[in-house]
C-alpha atoms as a PDB file:
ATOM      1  CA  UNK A   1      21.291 -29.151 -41.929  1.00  0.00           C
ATOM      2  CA  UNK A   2      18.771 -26.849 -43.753  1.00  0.00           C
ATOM      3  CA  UNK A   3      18.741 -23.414 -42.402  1.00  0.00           C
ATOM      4  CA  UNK A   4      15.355 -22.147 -41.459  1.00  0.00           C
ATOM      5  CA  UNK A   5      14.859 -25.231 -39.180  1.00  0.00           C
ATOM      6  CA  UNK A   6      13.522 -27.760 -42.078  1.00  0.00           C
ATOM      7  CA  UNK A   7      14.872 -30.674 -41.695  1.00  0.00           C
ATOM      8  CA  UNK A   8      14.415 -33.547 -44.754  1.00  0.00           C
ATOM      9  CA  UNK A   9      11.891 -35.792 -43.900  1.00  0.00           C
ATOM     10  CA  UNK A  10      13.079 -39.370 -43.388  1.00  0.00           C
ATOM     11  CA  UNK A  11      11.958 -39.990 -46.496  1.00  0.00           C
ATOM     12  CA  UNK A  12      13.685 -37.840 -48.166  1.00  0.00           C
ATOM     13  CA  UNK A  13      16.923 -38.916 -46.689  1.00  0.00           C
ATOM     14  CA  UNK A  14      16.315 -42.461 -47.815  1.00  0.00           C
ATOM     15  CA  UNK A  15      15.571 -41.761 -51.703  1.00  0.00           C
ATOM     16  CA  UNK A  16      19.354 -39.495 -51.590  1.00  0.00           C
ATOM     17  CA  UNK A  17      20.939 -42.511 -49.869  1.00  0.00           C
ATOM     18  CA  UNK A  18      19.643 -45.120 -52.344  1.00  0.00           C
ATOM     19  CA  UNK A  19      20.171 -42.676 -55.426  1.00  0.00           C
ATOM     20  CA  UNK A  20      24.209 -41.937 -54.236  1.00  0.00           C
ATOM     21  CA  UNK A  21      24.421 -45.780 -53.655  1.00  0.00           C
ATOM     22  CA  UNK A  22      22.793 -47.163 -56.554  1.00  0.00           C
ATOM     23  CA  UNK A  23      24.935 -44.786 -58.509  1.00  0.00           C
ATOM     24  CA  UNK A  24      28.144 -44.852 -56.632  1.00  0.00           C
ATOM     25  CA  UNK A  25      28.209 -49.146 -57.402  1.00  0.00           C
ATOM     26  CA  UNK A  26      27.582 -48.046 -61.264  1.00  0.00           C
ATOM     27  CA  UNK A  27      30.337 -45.547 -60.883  1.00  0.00           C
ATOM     28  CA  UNK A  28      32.913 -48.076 -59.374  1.00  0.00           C
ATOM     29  CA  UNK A  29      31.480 -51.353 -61.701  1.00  0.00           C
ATOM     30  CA  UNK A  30      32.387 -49.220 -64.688  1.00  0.00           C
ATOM     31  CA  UNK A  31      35.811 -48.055 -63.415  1.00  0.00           C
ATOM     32  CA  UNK A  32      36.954 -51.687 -62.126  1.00  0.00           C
ATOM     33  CA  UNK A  33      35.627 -53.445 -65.664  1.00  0.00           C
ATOM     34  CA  UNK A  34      37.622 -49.995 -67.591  1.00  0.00           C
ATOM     35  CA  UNK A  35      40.848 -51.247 -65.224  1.00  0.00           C
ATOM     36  CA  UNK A  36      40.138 -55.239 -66.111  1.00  0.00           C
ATOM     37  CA  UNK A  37      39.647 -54.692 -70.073  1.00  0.00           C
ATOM     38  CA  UNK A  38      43.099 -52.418 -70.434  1.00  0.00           C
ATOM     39  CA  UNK A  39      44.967 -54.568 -67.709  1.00  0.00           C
ATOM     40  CA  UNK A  40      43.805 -57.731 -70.055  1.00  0.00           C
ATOM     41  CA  UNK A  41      44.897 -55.936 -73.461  1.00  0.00           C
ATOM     42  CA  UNK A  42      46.883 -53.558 -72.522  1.00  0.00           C
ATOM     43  CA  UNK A  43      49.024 -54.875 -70.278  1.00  0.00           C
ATOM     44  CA  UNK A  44      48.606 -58.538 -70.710  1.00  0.00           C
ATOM     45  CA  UNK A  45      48.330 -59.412 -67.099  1.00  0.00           C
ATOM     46  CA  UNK A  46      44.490 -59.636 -65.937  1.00  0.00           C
ATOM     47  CA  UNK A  47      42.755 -59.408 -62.399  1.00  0.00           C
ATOM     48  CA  UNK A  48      41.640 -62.223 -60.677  1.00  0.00           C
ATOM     49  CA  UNK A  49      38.851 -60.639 -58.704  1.00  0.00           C
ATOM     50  CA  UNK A  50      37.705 -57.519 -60.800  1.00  0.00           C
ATOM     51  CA  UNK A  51      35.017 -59.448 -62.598  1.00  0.00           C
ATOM     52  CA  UNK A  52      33.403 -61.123 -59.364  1.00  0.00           C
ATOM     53  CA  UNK A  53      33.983 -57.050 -57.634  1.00  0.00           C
ATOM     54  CA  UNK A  54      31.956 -55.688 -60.367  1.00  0.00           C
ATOM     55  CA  UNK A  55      29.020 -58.547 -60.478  1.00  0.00           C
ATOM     56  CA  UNK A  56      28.906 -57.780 -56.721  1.00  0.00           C
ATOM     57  CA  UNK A  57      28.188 -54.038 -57.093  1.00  0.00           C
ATOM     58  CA  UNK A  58      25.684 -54.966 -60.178  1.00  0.00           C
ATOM     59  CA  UNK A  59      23.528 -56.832 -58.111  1.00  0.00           C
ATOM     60  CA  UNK A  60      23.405 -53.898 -55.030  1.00  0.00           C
ATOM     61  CA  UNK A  61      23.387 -51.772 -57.635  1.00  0.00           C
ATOM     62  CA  UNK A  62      19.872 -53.395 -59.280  1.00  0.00           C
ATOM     63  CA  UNK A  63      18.880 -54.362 -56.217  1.00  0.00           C
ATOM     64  CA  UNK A  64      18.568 -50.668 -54.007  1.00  0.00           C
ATOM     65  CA  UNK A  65      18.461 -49.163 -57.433  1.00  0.00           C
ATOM     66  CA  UNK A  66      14.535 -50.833 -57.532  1.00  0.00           C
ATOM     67  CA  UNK A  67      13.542 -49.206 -54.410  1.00  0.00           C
ATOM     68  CA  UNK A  68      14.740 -45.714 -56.050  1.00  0.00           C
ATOM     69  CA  UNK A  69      13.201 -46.459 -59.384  1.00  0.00           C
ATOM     70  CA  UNK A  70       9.315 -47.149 -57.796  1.00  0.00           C
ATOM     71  CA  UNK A  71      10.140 -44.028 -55.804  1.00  0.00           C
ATOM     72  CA  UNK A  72      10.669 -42.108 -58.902  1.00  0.00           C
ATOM     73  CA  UNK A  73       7.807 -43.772 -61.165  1.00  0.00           C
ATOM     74  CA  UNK A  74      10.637 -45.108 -63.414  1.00  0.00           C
ATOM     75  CA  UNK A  75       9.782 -49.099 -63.872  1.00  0.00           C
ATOM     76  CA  UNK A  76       8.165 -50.532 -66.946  1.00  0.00           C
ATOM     77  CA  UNK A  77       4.563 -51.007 -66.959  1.00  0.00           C
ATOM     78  CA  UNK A  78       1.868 -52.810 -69.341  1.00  0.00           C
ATOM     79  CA  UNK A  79      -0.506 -50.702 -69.419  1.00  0.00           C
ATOM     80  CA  UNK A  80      -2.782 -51.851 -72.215  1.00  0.00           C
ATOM     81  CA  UNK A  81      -5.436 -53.129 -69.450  1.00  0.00           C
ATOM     82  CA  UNK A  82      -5.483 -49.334 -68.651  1.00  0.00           C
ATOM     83  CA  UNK A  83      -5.950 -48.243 -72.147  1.00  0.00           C
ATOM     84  CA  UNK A  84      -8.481 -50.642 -72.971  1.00  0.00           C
ATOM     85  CA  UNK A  85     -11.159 -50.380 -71.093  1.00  0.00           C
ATOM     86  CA  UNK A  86     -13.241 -46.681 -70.036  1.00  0.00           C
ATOM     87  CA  UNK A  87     -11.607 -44.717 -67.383  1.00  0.00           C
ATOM     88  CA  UNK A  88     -13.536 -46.558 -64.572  1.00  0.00           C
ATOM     89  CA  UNK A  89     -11.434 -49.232 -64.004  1.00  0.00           C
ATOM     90  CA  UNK A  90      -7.767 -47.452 -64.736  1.00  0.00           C
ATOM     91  CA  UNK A  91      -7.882 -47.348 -60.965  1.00  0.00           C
ATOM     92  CA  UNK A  92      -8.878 -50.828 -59.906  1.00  0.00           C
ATOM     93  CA  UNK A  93      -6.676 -52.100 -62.275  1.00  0.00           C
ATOM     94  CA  UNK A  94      -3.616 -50.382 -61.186  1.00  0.00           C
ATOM     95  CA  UNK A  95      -4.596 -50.930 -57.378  1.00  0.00           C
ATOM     96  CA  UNK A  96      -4.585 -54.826 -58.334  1.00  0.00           C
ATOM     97  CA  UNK A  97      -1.015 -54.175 -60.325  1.00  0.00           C
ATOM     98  CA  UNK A  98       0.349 -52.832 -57.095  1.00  0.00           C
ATOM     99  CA  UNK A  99      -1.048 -55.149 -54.917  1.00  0.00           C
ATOM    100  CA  UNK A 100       0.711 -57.971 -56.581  1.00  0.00           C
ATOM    101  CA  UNK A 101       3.825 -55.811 -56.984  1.00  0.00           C
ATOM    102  CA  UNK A 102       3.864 -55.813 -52.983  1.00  0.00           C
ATOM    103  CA  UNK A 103       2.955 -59.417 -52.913  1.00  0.00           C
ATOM    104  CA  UNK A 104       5.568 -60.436 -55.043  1.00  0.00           C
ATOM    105  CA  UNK A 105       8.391 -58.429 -53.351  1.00  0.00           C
ATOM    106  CA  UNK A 106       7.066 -59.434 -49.675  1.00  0.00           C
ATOM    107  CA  UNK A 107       7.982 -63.241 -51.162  1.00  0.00           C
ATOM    108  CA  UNK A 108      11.068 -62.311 -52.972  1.00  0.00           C
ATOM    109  CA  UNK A 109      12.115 -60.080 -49.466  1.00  0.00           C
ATOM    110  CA  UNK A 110      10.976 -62.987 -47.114  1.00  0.00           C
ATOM    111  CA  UNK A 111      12.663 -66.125 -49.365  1.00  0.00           C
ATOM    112  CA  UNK A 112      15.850 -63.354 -49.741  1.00  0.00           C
ATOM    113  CA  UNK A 113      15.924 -63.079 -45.647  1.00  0.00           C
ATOM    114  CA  UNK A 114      15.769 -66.945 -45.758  1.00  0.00           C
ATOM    115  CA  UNK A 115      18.761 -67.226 -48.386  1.00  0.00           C
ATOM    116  CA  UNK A 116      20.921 -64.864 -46.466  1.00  0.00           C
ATOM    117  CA  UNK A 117      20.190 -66.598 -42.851  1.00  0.00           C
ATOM    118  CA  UNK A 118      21.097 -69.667 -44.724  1.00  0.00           C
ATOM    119  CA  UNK A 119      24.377 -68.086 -46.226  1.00  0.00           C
ATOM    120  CA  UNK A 120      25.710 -66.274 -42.533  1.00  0.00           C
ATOM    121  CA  UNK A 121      25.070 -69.605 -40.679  1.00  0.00           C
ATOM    122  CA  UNK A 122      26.901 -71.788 -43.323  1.00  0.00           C
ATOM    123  CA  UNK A 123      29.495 -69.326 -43.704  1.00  0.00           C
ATOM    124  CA  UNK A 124      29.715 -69.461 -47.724  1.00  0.00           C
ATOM    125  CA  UNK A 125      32.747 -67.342 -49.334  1.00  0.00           C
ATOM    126  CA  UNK A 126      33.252 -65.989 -52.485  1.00  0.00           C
ATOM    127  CA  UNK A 127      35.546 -67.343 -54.895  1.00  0.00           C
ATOM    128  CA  UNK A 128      37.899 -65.066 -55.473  1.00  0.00           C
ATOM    129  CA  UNK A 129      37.443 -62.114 -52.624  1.00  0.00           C
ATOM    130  CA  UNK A 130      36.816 -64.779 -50.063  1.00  0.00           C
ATOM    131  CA  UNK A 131      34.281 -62.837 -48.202  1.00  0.00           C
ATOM    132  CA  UNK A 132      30.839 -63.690 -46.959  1.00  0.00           C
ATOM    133  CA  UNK A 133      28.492 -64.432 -49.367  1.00  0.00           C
ATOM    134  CA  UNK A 134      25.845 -63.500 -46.720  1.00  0.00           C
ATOM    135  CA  UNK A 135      27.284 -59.385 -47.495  1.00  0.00           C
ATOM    136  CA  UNK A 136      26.167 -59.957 -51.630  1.00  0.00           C
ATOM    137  CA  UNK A 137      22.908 -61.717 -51.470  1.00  0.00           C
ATOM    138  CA  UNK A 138      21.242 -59.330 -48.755  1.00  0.00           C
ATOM    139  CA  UNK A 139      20.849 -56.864 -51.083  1.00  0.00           C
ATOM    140  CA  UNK A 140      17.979 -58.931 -52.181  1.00  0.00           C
ATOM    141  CA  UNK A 141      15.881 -58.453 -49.338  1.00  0.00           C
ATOM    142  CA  UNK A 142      16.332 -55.151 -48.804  1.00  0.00           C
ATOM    143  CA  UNK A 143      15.791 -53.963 -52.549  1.00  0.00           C
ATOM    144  CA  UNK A 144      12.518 -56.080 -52.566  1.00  0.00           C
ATOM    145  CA  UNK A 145      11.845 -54.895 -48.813  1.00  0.00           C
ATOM    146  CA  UNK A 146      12.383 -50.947 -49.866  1.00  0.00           C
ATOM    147  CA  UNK A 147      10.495 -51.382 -52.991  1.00  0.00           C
ATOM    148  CA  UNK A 148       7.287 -53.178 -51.613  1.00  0.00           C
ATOM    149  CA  UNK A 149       6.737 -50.227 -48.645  1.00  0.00           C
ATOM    150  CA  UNK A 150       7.381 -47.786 -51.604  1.00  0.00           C
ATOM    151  CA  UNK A 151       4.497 -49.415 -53.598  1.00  0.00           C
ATOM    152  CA  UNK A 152       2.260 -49.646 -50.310  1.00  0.00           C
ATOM    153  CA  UNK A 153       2.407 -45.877 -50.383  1.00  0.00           C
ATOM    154  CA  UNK A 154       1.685 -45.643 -53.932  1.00  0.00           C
ATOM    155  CA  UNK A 155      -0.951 -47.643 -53.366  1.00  0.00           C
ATOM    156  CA  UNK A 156      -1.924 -46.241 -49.999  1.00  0.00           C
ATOM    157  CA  UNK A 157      -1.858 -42.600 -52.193  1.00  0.00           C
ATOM    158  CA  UNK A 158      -3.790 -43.876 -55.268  1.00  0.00           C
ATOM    159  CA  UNK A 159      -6.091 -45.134 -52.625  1.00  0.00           C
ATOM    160  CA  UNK A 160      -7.028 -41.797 -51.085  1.00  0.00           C
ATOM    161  CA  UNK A 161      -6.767 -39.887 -54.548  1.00  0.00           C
ATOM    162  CA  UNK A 162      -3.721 -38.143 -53.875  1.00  0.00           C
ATOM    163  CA  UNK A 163      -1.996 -40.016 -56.853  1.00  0.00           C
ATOM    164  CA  UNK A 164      -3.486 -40.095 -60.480  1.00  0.00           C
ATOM    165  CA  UNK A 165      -3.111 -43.875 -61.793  1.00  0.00           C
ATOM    166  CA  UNK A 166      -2.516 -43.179 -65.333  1.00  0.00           C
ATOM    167  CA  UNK A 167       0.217 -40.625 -65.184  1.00  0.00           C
ATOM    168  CA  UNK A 168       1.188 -41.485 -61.665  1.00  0.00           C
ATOM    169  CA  UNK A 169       1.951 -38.071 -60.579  1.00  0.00           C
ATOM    170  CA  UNK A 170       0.514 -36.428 -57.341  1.00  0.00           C
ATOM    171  CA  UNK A 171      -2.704 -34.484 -57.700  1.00  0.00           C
ATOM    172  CA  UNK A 172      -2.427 -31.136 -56.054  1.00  0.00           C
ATOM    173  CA  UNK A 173      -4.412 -30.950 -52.811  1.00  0.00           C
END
């Protein structure tokens, strides 16, 4: 708790979570591929799982790590459209970029949701650690389902001025 009665907005609280998770499947991918490389020369006797353990926290890792990355203005853009043309259209054309961000995650989150249905009611395993495939591929839809409301706001605040398009920062009100 925060003294002086302010509490983190829910917001808040979300961005920490993804940026300790995001990091903490980094953290333990590069530990369990340090153990796999000296247990393989080192030691001469290699792990049958490590490698499938640390794909597994890649892909959360990429996945919630998107979300955190729009939150924090930190993805690649193109942005010669913007550079182009006058500084009348910088904002249309970013409002159309993030409009087809949040299209394109809405189908990656709703084809993802369709996947992992598809995975729990077929009851797929993983090779090695034998458990449900259904716990790996969900990351997919909710990566793709955190990142597309995070774009709606930044389109939702470039929308109302509150967000500069070609810096992306928020204008003081």
């Amino acid at each position: 708790m925060v003294l002086g009665g302010n509490m983190p907005s829910g917001k808040t609280i979300i961005s920490k979570a993804e940026e300790i998770f995001s990091s903490s499947c980094l953290a333990a991918m590069i530990v369990i591929i340090s153990v796999q490389v000296f247990r393989r020369y080192v030691l001469q006797n290699s792990l049958d799982w490590s490698e499938e353990l640390a794909r597994y926290f890649f892909i959360w890792s990429v996945y919630i790590g998107c979300s955190f990355a729009t939150q924090e203005d930190r993805h690649l853009e193109v942005t010669i459209l913007r550079h182009i043309k006058n500084e009348k259209f910088v904002k249309p054309v970013t409002a159309v970029a993030y409009f087809f961000t949040i299209l394109f995650c809405g189908c990656v989150a709703v084809w993802g949701t369709q996947m992992v249905i598809f995975l729990f009611n077929t009851g797929q395993k993983t090779q090695a650690l034998e458990i449900s495939m259904f716990w790996i591929f969900i990351a997919i839809p909710l990566g793709m389902g955190l990142m597309g409301l995070r774009t709606c706001e930044r389109l939702w605040l470039l929308l109302t001025d509150k967000r500069h398009p070609a810096n992306g920062h928020k204008e003081e009100v």
